[in-house]
N, C-alpha and C. Protein backbone atom coordinates (compact mmCIF):
# COMPACT_ATOMS: atom_id res chain seq x y z
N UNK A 1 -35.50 -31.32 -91.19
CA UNK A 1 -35.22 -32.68 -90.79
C UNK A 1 -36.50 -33.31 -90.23
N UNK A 2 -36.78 -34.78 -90.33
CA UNK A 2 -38.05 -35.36 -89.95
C UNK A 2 -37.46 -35.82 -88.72
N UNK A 3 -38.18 -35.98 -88.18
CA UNK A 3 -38.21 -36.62 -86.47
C UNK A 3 -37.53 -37.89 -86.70
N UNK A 4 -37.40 -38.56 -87.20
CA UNK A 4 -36.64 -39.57 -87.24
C UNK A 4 -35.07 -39.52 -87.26
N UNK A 5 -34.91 -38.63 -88.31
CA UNK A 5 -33.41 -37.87 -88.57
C UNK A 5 -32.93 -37.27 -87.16
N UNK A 6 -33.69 -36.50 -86.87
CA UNK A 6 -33.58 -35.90 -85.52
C UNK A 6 -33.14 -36.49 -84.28
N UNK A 7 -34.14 -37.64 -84.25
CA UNK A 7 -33.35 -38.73 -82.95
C UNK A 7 -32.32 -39.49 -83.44
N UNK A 8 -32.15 -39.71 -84.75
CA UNK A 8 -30.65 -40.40 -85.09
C UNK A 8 -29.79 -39.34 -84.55
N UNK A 9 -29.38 -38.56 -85.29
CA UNK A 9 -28.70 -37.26 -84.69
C UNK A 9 -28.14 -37.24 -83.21
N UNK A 10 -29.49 -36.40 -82.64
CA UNK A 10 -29.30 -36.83 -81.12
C UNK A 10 -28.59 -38.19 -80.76
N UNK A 11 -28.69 -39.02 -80.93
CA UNK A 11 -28.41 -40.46 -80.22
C UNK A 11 -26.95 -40.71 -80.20
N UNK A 12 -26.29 -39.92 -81.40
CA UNK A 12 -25.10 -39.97 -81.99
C UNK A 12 -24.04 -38.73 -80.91
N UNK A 13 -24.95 -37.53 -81.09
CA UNK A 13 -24.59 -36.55 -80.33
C UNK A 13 -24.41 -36.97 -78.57
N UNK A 14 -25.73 -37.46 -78.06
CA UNK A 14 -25.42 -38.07 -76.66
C UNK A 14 -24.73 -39.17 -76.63
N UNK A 15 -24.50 -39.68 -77.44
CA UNK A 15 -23.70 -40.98 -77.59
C UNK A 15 -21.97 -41.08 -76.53
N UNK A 16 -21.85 -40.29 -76.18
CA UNK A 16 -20.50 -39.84 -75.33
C UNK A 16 -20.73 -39.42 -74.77
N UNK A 17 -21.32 -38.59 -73.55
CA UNK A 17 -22.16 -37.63 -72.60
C UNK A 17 -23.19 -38.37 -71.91
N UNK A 18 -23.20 -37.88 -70.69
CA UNK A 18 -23.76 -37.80 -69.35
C UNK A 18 -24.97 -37.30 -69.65
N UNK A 19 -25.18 -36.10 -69.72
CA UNK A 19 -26.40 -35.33 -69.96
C UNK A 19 -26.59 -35.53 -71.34
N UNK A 20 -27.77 -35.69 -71.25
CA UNK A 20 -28.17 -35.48 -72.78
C UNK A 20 -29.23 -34.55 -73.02
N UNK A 21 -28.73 -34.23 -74.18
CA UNK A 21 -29.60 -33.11 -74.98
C UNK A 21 -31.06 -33.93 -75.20
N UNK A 22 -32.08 -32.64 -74.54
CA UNK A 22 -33.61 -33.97 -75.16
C UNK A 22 -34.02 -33.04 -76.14
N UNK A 23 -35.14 -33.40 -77.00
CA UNK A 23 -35.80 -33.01 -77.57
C UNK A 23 -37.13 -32.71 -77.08
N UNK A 24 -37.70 -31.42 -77.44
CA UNK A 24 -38.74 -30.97 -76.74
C UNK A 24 -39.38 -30.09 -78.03
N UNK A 25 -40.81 -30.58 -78.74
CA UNK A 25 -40.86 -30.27 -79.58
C UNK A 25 -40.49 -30.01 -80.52
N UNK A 26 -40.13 -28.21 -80.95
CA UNK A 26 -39.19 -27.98 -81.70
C UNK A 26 -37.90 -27.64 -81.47
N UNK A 27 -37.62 -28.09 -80.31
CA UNK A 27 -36.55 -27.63 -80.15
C UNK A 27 -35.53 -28.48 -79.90
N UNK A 28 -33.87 -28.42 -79.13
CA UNK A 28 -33.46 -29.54 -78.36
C UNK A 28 -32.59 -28.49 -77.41
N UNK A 29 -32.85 -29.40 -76.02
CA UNK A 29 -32.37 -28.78 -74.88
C UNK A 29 -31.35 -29.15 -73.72
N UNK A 30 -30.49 -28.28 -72.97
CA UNK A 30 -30.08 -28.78 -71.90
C UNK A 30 -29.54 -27.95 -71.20
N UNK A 31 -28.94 -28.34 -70.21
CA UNK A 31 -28.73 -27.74 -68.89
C UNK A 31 -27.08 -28.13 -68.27
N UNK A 32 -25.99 -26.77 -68.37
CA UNK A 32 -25.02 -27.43 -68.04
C UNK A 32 -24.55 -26.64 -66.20
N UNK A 33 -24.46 -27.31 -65.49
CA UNK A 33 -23.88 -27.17 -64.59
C UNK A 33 -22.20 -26.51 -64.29
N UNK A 34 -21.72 -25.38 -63.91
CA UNK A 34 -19.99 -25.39 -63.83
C UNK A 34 -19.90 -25.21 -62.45
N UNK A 35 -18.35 -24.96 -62.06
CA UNK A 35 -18.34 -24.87 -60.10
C UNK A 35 -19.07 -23.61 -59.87
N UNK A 36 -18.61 -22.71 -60.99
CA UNK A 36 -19.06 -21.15 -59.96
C UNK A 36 -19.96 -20.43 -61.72
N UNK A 37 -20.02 -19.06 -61.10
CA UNK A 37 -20.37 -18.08 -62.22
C UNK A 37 -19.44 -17.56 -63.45
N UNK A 38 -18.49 -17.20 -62.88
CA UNK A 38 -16.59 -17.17 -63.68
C UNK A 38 -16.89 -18.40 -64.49
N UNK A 39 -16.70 -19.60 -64.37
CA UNK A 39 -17.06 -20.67 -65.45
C UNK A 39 -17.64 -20.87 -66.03
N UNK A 40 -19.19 -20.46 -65.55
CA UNK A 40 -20.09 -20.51 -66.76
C UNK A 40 -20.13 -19.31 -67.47
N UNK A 41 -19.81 -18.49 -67.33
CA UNK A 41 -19.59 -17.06 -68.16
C UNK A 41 -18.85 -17.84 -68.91
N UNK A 42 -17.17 -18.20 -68.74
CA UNK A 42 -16.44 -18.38 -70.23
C UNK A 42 -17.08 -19.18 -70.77
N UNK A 43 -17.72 -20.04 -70.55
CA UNK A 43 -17.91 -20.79 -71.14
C UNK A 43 -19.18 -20.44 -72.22
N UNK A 44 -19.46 -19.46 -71.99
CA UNK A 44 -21.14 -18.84 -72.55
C UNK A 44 -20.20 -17.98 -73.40
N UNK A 45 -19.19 -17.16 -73.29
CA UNK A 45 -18.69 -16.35 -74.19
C UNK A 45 -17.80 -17.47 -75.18
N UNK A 46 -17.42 -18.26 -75.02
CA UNK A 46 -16.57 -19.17 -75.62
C UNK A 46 -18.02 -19.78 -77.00
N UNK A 47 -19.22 -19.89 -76.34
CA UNK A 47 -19.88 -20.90 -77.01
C UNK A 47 -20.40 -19.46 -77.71
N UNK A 48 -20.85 -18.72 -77.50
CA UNK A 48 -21.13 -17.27 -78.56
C UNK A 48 -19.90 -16.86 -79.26
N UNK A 49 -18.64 -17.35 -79.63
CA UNK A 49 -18.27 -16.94 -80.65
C UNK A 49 -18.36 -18.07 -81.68
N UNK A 50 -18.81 -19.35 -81.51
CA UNK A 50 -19.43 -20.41 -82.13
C UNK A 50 -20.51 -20.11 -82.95
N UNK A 51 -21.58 -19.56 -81.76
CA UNK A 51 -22.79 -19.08 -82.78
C UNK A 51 -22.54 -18.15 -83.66
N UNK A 52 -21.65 -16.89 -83.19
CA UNK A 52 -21.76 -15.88 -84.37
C UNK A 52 -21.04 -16.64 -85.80
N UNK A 53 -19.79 -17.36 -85.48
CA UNK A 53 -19.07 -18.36 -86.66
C UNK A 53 -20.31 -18.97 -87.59
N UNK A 54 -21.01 -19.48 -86.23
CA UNK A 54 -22.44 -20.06 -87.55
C UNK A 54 -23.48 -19.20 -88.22
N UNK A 55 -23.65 -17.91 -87.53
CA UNK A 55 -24.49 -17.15 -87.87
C UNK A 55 -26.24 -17.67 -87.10
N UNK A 56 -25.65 -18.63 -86.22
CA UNK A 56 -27.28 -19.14 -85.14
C UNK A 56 -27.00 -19.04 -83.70
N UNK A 57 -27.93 -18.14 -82.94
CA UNK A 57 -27.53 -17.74 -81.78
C UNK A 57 -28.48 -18.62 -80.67
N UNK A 58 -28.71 -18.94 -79.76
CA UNK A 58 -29.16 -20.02 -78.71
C UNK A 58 -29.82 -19.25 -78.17
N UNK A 59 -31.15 -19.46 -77.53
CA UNK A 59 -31.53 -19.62 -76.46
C UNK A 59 -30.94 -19.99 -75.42
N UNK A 60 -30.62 -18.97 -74.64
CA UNK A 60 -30.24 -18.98 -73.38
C UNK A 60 -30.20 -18.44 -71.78
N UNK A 61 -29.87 -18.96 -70.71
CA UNK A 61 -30.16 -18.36 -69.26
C UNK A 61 -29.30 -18.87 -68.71
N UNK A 62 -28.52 -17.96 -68.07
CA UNK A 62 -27.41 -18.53 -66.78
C UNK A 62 -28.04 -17.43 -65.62
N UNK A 63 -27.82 -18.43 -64.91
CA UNK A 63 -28.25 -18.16 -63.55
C UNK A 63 -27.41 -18.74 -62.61
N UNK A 64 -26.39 -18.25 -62.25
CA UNK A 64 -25.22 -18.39 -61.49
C UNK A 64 -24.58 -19.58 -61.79
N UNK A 65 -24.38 -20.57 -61.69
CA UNK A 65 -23.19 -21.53 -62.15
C UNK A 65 -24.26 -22.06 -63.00
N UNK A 66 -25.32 -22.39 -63.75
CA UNK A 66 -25.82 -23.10 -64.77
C UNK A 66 -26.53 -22.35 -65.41
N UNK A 67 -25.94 -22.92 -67.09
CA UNK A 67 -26.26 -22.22 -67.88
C UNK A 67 -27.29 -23.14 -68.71
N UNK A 68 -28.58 -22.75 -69.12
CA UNK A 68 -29.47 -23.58 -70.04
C UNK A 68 -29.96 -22.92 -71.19
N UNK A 69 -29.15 -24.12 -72.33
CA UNK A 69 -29.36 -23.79 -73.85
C UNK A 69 -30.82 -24.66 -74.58
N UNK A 70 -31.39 -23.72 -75.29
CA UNK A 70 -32.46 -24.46 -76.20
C UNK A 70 -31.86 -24.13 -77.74
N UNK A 71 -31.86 -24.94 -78.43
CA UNK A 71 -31.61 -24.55 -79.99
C UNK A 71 -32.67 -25.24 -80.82
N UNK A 72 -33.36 -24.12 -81.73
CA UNK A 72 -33.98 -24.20 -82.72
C UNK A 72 -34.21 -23.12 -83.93
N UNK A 73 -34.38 -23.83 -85.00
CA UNK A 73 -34.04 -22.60 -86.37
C UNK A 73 -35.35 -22.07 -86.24
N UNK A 74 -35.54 -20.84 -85.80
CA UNK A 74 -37.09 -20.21 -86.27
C UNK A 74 -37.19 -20.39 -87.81
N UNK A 75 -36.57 -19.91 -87.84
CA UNK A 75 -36.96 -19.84 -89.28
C UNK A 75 -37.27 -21.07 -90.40
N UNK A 76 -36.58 -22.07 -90.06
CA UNK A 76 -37.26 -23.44 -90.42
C UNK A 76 -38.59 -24.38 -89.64
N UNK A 77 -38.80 -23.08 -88.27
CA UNK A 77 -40.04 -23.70 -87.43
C UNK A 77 -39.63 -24.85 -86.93
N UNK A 78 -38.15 -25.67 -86.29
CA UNK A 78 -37.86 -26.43 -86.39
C UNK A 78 -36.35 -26.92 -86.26
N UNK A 79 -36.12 -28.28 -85.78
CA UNK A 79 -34.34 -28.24 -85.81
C UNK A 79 -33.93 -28.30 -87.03
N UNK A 80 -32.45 -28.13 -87.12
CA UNK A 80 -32.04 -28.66 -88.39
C UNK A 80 -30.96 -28.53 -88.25
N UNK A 81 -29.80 -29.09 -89.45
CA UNK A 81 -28.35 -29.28 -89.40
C UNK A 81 -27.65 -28.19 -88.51
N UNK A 82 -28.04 -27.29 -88.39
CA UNK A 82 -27.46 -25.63 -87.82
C UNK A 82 -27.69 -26.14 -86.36
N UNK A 83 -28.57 -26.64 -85.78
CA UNK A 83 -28.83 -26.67 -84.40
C UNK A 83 -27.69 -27.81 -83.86
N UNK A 84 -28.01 -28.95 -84.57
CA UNK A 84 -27.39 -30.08 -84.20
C UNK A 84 -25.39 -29.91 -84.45
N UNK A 85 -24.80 -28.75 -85.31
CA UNK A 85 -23.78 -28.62 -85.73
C UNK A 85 -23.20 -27.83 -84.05
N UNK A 86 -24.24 -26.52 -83.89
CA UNK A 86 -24.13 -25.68 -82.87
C UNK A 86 -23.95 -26.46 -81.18
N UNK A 87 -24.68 -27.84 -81.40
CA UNK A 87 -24.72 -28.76 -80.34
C UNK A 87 -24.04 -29.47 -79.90
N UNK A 88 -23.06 -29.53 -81.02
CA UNK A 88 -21.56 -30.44 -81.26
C UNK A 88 -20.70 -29.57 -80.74
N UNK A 89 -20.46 -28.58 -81.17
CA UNK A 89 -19.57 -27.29 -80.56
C UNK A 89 -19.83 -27.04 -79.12
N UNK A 90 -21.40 -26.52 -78.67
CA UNK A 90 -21.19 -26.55 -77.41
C UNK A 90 -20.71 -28.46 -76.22
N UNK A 91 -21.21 -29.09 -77.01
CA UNK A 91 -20.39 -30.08 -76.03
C UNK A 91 -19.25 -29.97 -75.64
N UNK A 92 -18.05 -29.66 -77.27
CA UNK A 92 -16.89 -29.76 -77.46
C UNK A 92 -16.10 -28.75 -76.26
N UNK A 93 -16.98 -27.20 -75.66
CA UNK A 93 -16.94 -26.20 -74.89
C UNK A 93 -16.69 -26.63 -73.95
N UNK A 94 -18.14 -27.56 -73.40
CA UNK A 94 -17.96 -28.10 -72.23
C UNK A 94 -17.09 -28.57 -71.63
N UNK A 95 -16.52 -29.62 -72.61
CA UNK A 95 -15.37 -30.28 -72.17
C UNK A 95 -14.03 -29.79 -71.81
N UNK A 96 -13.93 -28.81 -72.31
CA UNK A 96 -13.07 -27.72 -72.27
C UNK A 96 -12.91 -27.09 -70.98
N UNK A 97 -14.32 -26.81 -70.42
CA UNK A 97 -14.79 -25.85 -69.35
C UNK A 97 -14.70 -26.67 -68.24
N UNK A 98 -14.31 -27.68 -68.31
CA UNK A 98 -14.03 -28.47 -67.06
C UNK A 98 -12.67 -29.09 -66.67
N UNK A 99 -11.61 -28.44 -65.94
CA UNK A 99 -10.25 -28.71 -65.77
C UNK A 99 -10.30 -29.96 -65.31
C-alpha cells in the first residue's frame, strides 16, 4: 500500500475512536488502557485468536493494565491490508473489553 492508501485507511479506521492508531513509519500503533491486568489479558488472548485466524501476529507489551500493539507485515517491509484488517478486529475487542 502507498502512503496515501494508508492514511485513507487509517482515517476511516479512527474515524469512530478516541485513540487513534498513528502511523509510525512502517508500522501503525497504539496503546490501549483496561481497569486492571485480568482485562487486559482477555483481551490480549481474545485479540490472539484473531491473529492466528489471520495468520499475522502483533507486536506486543502489556505491562499491567496497558497493552501496546504495533502492526506491520515484515515481510512486505511495510503495512498492508493484513495489518489494517487485524486493526479492525482489535478495535472491535476493545469494545468488547469494556463493560
Amino acid at each position: 500500500m502507498d502512503q496515501q492508501e494508508i492514511e485513507k485507511q487509517l482515517q476511516v479506521l479512527n474515524s469512530k475512536i478516541n485513540n487513534k492508531w498513528l502511523l509510525s513509519n512502517d508500522r501503525i500503533k497504539k496503546e490501549f488502557k483496561f481497569r486492571d491486568f485480568n482485562e487486559a489479558l482477555n483481551f490480549m488472548v481474545r485479540v490472539g485468536r484473531h491473529a492466528e485466524d489471520l495468520d499475522h501476529h502483533p507486536d506486543w507489551c502489556n505491562v499491567y493494565d496497558i497493552v501496546s500493539i504495533e502492526l506491520t507485515t515484515h515481510s512486505a517491509k511495510g503495512i498492508t491490508e493484513l495489518d489494517l484488517s487485524l486493526a479492525s478486529r482489535i478495535e472491535e475487542e476493545s469494545i468488547l473489553a469494556r463493560p
